[in-house]
Protein backbone atom coordinates (compact mmCIF):
# COMPACT_ATOMS: atom_id res chain seq x y z
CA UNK A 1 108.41 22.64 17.29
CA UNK A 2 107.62 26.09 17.85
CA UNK A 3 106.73 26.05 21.44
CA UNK A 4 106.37 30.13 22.38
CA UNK A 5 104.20 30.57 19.44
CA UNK A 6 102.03 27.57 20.35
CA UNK A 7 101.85 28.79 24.04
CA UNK A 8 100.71 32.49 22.67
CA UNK A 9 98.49 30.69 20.33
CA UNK A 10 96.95 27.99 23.17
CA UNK A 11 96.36 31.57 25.23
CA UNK A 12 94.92 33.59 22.51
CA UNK A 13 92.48 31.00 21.04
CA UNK A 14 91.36 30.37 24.50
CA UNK A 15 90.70 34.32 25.26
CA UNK A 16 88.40 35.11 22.33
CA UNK A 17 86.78 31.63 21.94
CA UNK A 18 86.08 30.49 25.83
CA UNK A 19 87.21 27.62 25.86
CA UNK A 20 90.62 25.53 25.98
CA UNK A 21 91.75 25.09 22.67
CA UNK A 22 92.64 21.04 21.76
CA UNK A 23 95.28 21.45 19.06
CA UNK A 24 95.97 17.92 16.94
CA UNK A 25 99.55 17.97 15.26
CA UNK A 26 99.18 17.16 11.94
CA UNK A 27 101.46 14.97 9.23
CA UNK A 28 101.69 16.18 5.84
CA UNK A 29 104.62 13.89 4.18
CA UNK A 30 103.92 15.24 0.56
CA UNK A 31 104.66 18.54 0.83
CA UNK A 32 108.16 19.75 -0.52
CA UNK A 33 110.78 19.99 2.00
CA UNK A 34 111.38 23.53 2.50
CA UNK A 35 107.47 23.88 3.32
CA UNK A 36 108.17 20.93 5.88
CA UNK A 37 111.26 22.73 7.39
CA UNK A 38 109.56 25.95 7.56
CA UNK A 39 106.39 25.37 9.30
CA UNK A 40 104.26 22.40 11.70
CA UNK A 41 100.85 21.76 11.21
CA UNK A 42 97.69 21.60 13.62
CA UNK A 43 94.20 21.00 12.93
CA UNK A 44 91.31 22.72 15.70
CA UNK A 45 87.81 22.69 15.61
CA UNK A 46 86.76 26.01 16.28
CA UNK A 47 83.58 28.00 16.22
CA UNK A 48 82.27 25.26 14.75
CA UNK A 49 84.15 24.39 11.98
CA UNK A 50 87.26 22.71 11.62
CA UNK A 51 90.89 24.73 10.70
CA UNK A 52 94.22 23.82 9.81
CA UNK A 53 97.00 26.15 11.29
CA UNK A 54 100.45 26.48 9.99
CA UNK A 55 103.00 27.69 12.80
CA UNK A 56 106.51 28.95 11.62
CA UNK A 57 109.09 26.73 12.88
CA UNK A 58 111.63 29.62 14.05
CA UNK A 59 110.91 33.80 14.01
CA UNK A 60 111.73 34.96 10.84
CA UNK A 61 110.57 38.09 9.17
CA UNK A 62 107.19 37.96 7.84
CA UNK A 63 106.83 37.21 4.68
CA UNK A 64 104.66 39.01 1.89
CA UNK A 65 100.81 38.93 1.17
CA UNK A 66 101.30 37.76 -2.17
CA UNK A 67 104.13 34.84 -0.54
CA UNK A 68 101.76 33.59 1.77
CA UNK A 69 98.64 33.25 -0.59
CA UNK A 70 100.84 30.99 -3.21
CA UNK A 71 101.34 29.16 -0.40
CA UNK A 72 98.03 29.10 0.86
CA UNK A 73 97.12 27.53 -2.79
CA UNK A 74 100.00 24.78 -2.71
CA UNK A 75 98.98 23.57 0.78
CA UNK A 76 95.06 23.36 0.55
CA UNK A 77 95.30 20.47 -1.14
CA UNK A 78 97.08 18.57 1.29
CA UNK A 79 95.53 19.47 3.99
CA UNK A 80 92.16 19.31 2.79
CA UNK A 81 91.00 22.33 3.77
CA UNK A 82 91.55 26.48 4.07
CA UNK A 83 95.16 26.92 5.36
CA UNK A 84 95.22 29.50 8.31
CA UNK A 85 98.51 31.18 9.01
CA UNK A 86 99.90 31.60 12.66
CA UNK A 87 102.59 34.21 12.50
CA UNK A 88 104.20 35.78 15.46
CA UNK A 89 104.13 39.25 13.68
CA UNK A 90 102.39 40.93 10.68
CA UNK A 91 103.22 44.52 9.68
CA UNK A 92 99.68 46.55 8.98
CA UNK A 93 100.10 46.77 5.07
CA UNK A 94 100.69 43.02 4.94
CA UNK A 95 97.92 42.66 6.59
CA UNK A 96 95.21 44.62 4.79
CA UNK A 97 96.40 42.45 2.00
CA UNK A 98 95.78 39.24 3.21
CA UNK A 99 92.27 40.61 4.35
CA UNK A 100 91.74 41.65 0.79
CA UNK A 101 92.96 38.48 -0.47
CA UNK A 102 90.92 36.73 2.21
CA UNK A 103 93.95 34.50 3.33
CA UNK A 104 93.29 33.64 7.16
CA UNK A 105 95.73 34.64 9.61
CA UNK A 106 96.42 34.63 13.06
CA UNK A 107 98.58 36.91 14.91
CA UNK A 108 98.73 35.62 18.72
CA UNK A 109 97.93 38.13 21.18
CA UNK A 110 96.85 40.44 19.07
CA UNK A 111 94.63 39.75 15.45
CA UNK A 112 93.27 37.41 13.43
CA UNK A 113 91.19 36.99 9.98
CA UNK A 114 89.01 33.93 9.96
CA UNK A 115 86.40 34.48 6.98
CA UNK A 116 83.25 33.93 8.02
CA UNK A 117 84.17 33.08 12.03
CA UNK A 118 86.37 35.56 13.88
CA UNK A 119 87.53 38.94 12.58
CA UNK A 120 90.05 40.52 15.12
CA UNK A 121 92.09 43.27 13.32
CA UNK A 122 92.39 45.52 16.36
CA UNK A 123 95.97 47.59 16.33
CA UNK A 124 97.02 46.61 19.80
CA UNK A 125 100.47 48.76 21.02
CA UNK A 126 102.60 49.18 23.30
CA UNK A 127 101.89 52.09 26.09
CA UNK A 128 103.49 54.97 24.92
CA UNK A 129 106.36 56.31 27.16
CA UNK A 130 104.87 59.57 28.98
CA UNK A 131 105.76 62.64 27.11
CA UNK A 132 106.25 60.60 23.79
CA UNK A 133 105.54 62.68 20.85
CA UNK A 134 103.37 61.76 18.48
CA UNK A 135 105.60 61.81 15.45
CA UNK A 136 109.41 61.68 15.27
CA UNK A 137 111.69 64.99 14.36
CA UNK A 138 113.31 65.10 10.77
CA UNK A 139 116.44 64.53 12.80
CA UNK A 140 114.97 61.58 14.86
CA UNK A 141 113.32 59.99 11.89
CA UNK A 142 116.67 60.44 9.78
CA UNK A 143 118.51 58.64 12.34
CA UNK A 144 115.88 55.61 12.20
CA UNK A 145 115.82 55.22 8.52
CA UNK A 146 119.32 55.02 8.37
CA UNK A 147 119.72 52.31 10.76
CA UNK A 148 117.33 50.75 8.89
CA UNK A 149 118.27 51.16 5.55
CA UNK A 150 122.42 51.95 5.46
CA UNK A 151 124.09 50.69 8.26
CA UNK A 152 123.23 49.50 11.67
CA UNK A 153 123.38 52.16 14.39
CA UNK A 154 123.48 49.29 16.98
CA UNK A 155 126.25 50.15 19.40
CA UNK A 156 127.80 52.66 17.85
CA UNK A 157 128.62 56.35 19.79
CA UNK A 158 126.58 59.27 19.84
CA UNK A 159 129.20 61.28 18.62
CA UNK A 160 129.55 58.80 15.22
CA UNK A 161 126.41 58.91 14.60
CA UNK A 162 126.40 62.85 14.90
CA UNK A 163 129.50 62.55 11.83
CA UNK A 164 127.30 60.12 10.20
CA UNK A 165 123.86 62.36 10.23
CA UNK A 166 126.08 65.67 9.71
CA UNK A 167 124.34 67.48 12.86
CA UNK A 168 125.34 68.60 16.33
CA UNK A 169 126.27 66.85 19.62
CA UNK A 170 123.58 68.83 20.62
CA UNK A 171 121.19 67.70 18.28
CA UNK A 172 121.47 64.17 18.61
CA UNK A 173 121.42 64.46 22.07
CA UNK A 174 117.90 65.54 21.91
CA UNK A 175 117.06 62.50 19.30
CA UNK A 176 118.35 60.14 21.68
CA UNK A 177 115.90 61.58 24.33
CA UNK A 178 113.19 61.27 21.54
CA UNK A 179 114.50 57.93 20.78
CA UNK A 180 114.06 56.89 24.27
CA UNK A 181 110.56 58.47 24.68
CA UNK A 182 109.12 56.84 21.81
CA UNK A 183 110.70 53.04 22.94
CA UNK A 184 112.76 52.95 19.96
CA UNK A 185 115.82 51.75 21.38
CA UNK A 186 117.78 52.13 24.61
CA UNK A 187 121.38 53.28 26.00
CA UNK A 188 124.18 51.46 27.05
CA UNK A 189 127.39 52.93 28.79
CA UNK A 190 130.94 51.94 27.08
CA UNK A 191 133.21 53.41 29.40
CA UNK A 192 132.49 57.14 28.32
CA UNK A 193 130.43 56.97 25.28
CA UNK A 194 126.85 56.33 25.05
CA UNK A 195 125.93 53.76 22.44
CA UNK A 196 122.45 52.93 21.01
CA UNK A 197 120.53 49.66 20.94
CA UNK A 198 117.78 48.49 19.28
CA UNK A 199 115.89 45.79 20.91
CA UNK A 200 113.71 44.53 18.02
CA UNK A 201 114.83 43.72 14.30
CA UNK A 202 114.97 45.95 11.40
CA UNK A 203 111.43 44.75 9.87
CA UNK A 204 109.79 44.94 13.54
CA UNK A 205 111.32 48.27 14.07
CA UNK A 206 109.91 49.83 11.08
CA UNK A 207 106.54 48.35 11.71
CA UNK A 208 106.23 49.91 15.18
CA UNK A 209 107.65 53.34 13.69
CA UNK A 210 106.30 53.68 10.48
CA UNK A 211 102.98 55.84 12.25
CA UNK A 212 105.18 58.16 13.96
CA UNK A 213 106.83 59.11 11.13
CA UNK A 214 105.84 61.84 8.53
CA UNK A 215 106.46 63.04 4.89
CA UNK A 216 109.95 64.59 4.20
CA UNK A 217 108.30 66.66 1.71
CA UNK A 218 108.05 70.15 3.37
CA UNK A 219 107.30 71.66 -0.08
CA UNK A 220 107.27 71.75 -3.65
CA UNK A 221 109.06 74.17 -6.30
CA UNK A 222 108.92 74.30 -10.60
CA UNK A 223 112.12 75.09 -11.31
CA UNK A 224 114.00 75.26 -14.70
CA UNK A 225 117.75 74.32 -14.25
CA UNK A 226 120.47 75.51 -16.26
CA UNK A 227 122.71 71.87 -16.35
CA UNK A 228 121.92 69.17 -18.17
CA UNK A 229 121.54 66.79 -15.43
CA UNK A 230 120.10 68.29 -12.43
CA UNK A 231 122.51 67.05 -8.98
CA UNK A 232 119.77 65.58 -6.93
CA UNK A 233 118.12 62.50 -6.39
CA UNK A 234 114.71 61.25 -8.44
CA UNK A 235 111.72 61.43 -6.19
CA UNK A 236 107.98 60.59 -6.60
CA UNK A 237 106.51 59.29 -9.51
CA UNK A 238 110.48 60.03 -11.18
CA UNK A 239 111.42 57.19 -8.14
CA UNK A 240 108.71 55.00 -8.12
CA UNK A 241 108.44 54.34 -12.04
CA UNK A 242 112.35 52.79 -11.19
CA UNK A 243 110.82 50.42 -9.23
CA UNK A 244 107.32 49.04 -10.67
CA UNK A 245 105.73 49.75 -13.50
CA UNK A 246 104.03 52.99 -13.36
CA UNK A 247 104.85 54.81 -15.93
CA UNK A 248 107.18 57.83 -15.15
CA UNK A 249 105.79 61.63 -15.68
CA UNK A 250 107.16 63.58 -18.21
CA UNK A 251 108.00 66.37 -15.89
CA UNK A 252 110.46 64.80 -14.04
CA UNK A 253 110.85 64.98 -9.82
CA UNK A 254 113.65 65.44 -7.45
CA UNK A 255 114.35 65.72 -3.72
CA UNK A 256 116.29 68.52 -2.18
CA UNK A 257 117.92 69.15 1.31
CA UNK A 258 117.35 72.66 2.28
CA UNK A 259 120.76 74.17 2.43
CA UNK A 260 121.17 72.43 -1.11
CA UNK A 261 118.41 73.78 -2.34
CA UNK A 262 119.17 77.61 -1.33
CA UNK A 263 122.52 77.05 -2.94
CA UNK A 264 121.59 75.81 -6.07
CA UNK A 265 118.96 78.78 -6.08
CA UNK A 266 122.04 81.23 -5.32
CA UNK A 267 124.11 80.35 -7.99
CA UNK A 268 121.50 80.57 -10.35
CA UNK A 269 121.70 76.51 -10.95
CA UNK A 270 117.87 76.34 -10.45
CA UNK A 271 115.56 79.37 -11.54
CA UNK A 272 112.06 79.21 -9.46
CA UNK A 273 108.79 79.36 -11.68
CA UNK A 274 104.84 80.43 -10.98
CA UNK A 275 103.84 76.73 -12.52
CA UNK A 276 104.44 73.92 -14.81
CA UNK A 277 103.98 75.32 -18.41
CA UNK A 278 107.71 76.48 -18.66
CA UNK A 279 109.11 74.43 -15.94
CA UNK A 280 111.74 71.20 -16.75
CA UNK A 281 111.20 69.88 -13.18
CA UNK A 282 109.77 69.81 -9.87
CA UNK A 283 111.51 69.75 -6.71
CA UNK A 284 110.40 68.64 -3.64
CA UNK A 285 112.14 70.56 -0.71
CA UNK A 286 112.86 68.12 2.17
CA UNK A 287 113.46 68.32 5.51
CA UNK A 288 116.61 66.48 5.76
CA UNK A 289 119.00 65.56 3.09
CA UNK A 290 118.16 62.67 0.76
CA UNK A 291 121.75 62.17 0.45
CA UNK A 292 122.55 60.58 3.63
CA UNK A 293 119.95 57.75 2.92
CA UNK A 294 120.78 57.11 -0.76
CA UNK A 295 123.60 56.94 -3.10
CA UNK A 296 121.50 55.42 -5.97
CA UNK A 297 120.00 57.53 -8.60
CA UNK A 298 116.47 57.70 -6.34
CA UNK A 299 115.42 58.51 -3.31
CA UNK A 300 115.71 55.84 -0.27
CA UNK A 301 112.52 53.69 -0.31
CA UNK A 302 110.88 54.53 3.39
CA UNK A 303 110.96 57.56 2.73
CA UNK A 304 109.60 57.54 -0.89
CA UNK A 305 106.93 55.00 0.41
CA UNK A 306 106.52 58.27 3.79
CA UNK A 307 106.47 60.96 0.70
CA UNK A 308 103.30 58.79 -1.07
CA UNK A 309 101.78 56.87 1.27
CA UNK A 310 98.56 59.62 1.48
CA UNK A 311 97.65 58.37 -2.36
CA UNK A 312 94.29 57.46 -3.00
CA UNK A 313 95.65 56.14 -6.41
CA UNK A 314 95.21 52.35 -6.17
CA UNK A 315 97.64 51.67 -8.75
CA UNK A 316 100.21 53.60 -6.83
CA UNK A 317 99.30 51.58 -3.28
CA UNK A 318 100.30 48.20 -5.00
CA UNK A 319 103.41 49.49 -6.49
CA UNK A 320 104.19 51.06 -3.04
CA UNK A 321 103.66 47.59 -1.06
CA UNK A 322 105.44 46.66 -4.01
CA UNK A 323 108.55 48.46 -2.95
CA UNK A 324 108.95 47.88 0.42
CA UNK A 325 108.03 43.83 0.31
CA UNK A 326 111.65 43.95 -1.86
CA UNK A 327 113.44 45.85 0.75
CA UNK A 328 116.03 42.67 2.31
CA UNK A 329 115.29 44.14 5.95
């Protein structure tokens, strides 16, 4: 039984609808086992009508829009009725699809999509830390998306994780501040060394972040390149064509590190051009190196989705919700 999220839920419905919420545990013996495992059922009359909620057994990460909407179709006929969804979390893009979708959804304490009865899609967030900035560093947001994405950072040293990023003592001293700030993670003393935690999971940490971080693309460069392969990773359209099915541009893209960048300029590997007529690819110049995220043919995925999440190309928002509903967080 999955007594906190009941308790949130009891307190939530009770906020926004007045009155003390009389929750009837339901028995659905048809459904397949791993539905049965997975979630308990309550029915509610609320607001006039009556809904039947579906409470995740034990925290797990969410799953996607398109996930819970199968779902949604295999249970409504056993329960004889819309299915609502009580989730203890829901990142923001998950969301926005389910509203589009129009699968209800509850999020205790803080939303909840009920077609037609209550729509409560307020972003409710933590108090920011005074003197927070409003966006991470390059550094700062390097060091997040490779704890996310690598390897954890969780207890490890400072000066590792300097090794690890290829900057200063210096320098990640002053991420850990901005880590700090921002109520990313906290310190912990190990004898001498200062270690990192994080206090919230991988998926959970990205959805509180994701606003505070920024495009890696500082700018972009036509270049023709003397090799035959160029020695950088695929970004953009290059990237996200390996991942859906857009199709890829026939100018290809890659992602550079500065210092990379200058180098390959230098030795004459890459020769800069006014446009795209003669050009045999574009680079986008980053502000750190793609390198220490990736060792795949493409860039890492946050920060592809970071590099193209201002589209207004619909086709390119699905393929990019796509991409990160098949990262394994």
């Amino acid at each position: 039984m999955p007594e906190p999220l009941l308790r949130d839920l009891r307190n939530y419905l009770e906020k926004v609808s007045g009155a003390k919420p009389a929750l009837q545990k339901m028995d659905v013996p048809h459904l397949p086992l791993f539905m049965r495992d997975r979630y308990s059922f309550f029915s509610i009359e609320l607001f006039g009508r009556l809904w039947q909620l579906i409470l995740e057994n034990a925290p797990q990460a969410p799953g996607s829009a398109g996930e819970y909407e199968a779902q949604a179709k295999k249970l409504t006929p056993h329960l004889g009725g819309s299915p609502v969804f009580v989730l203890p979390s829901l990142p923001s893009s998950t969301r926005d699809r389910l509203v589009q979708r129009g699968v209800p959804f509850i999020v205790p304490g803080n939303q909840a999509f009920l077609p037609s009865a209550l729509v409560d899609l307020r972003e409710h967030f933590p108090r920011s830390t005074q003197g927070a900035k409003a966006s991470l560093s390059p550094t700062a947001q390097l060091a997040v998306l490779y704890h996310l994405q690598c390897e954890s950072l969780e207890g490890v040293p400072l000066r590792v994780i300097a090794e690890k990023l290829q900057c200063s003592a210096m320098m990640l001293s002053k991420v850990k501040n901005e880590l700090l700030e921002s109520g990313i993670c906290s310190i912990k003393r190990a004898g001498r060394a200062l270690l990192l935690e994080f206090p919230r999971s991988k998926a959970s940490t990205w959805d509180m972040v994701k606003d505070k971080m920024t495009s890696p693309v500082k700018a972009t460069h036509w270049v023709r390149h003397s090799t035959g392969e160029l020695p950088a990773l695929l970004s953009g359209f290059s990237a996200l064509s390996r991942h859906s099915m857009l199709a890829e541009d026939p100018l290809p893209t890659y992602a550079l590190g500065s210092d990379r960048f200058d180098s390959l300029v230098e030795q004459g590997v890459l020769t800069l051009l006014p446009d795209a007529d003669t050009a045999d690819a574009c680079i986008e110049l980053w502000s750190y190196d793609p390198r220490l995220l990736s060792d795949a043919e493409t860039v890492d995925p946050l920060s592809l989705y970071l590099a193209m999440r201002s589209t207004e190309d619909e086709r390119v928002e699905q393929a990019l919700e796509q991409l990160l509903e098949g990262i394994a967080w």
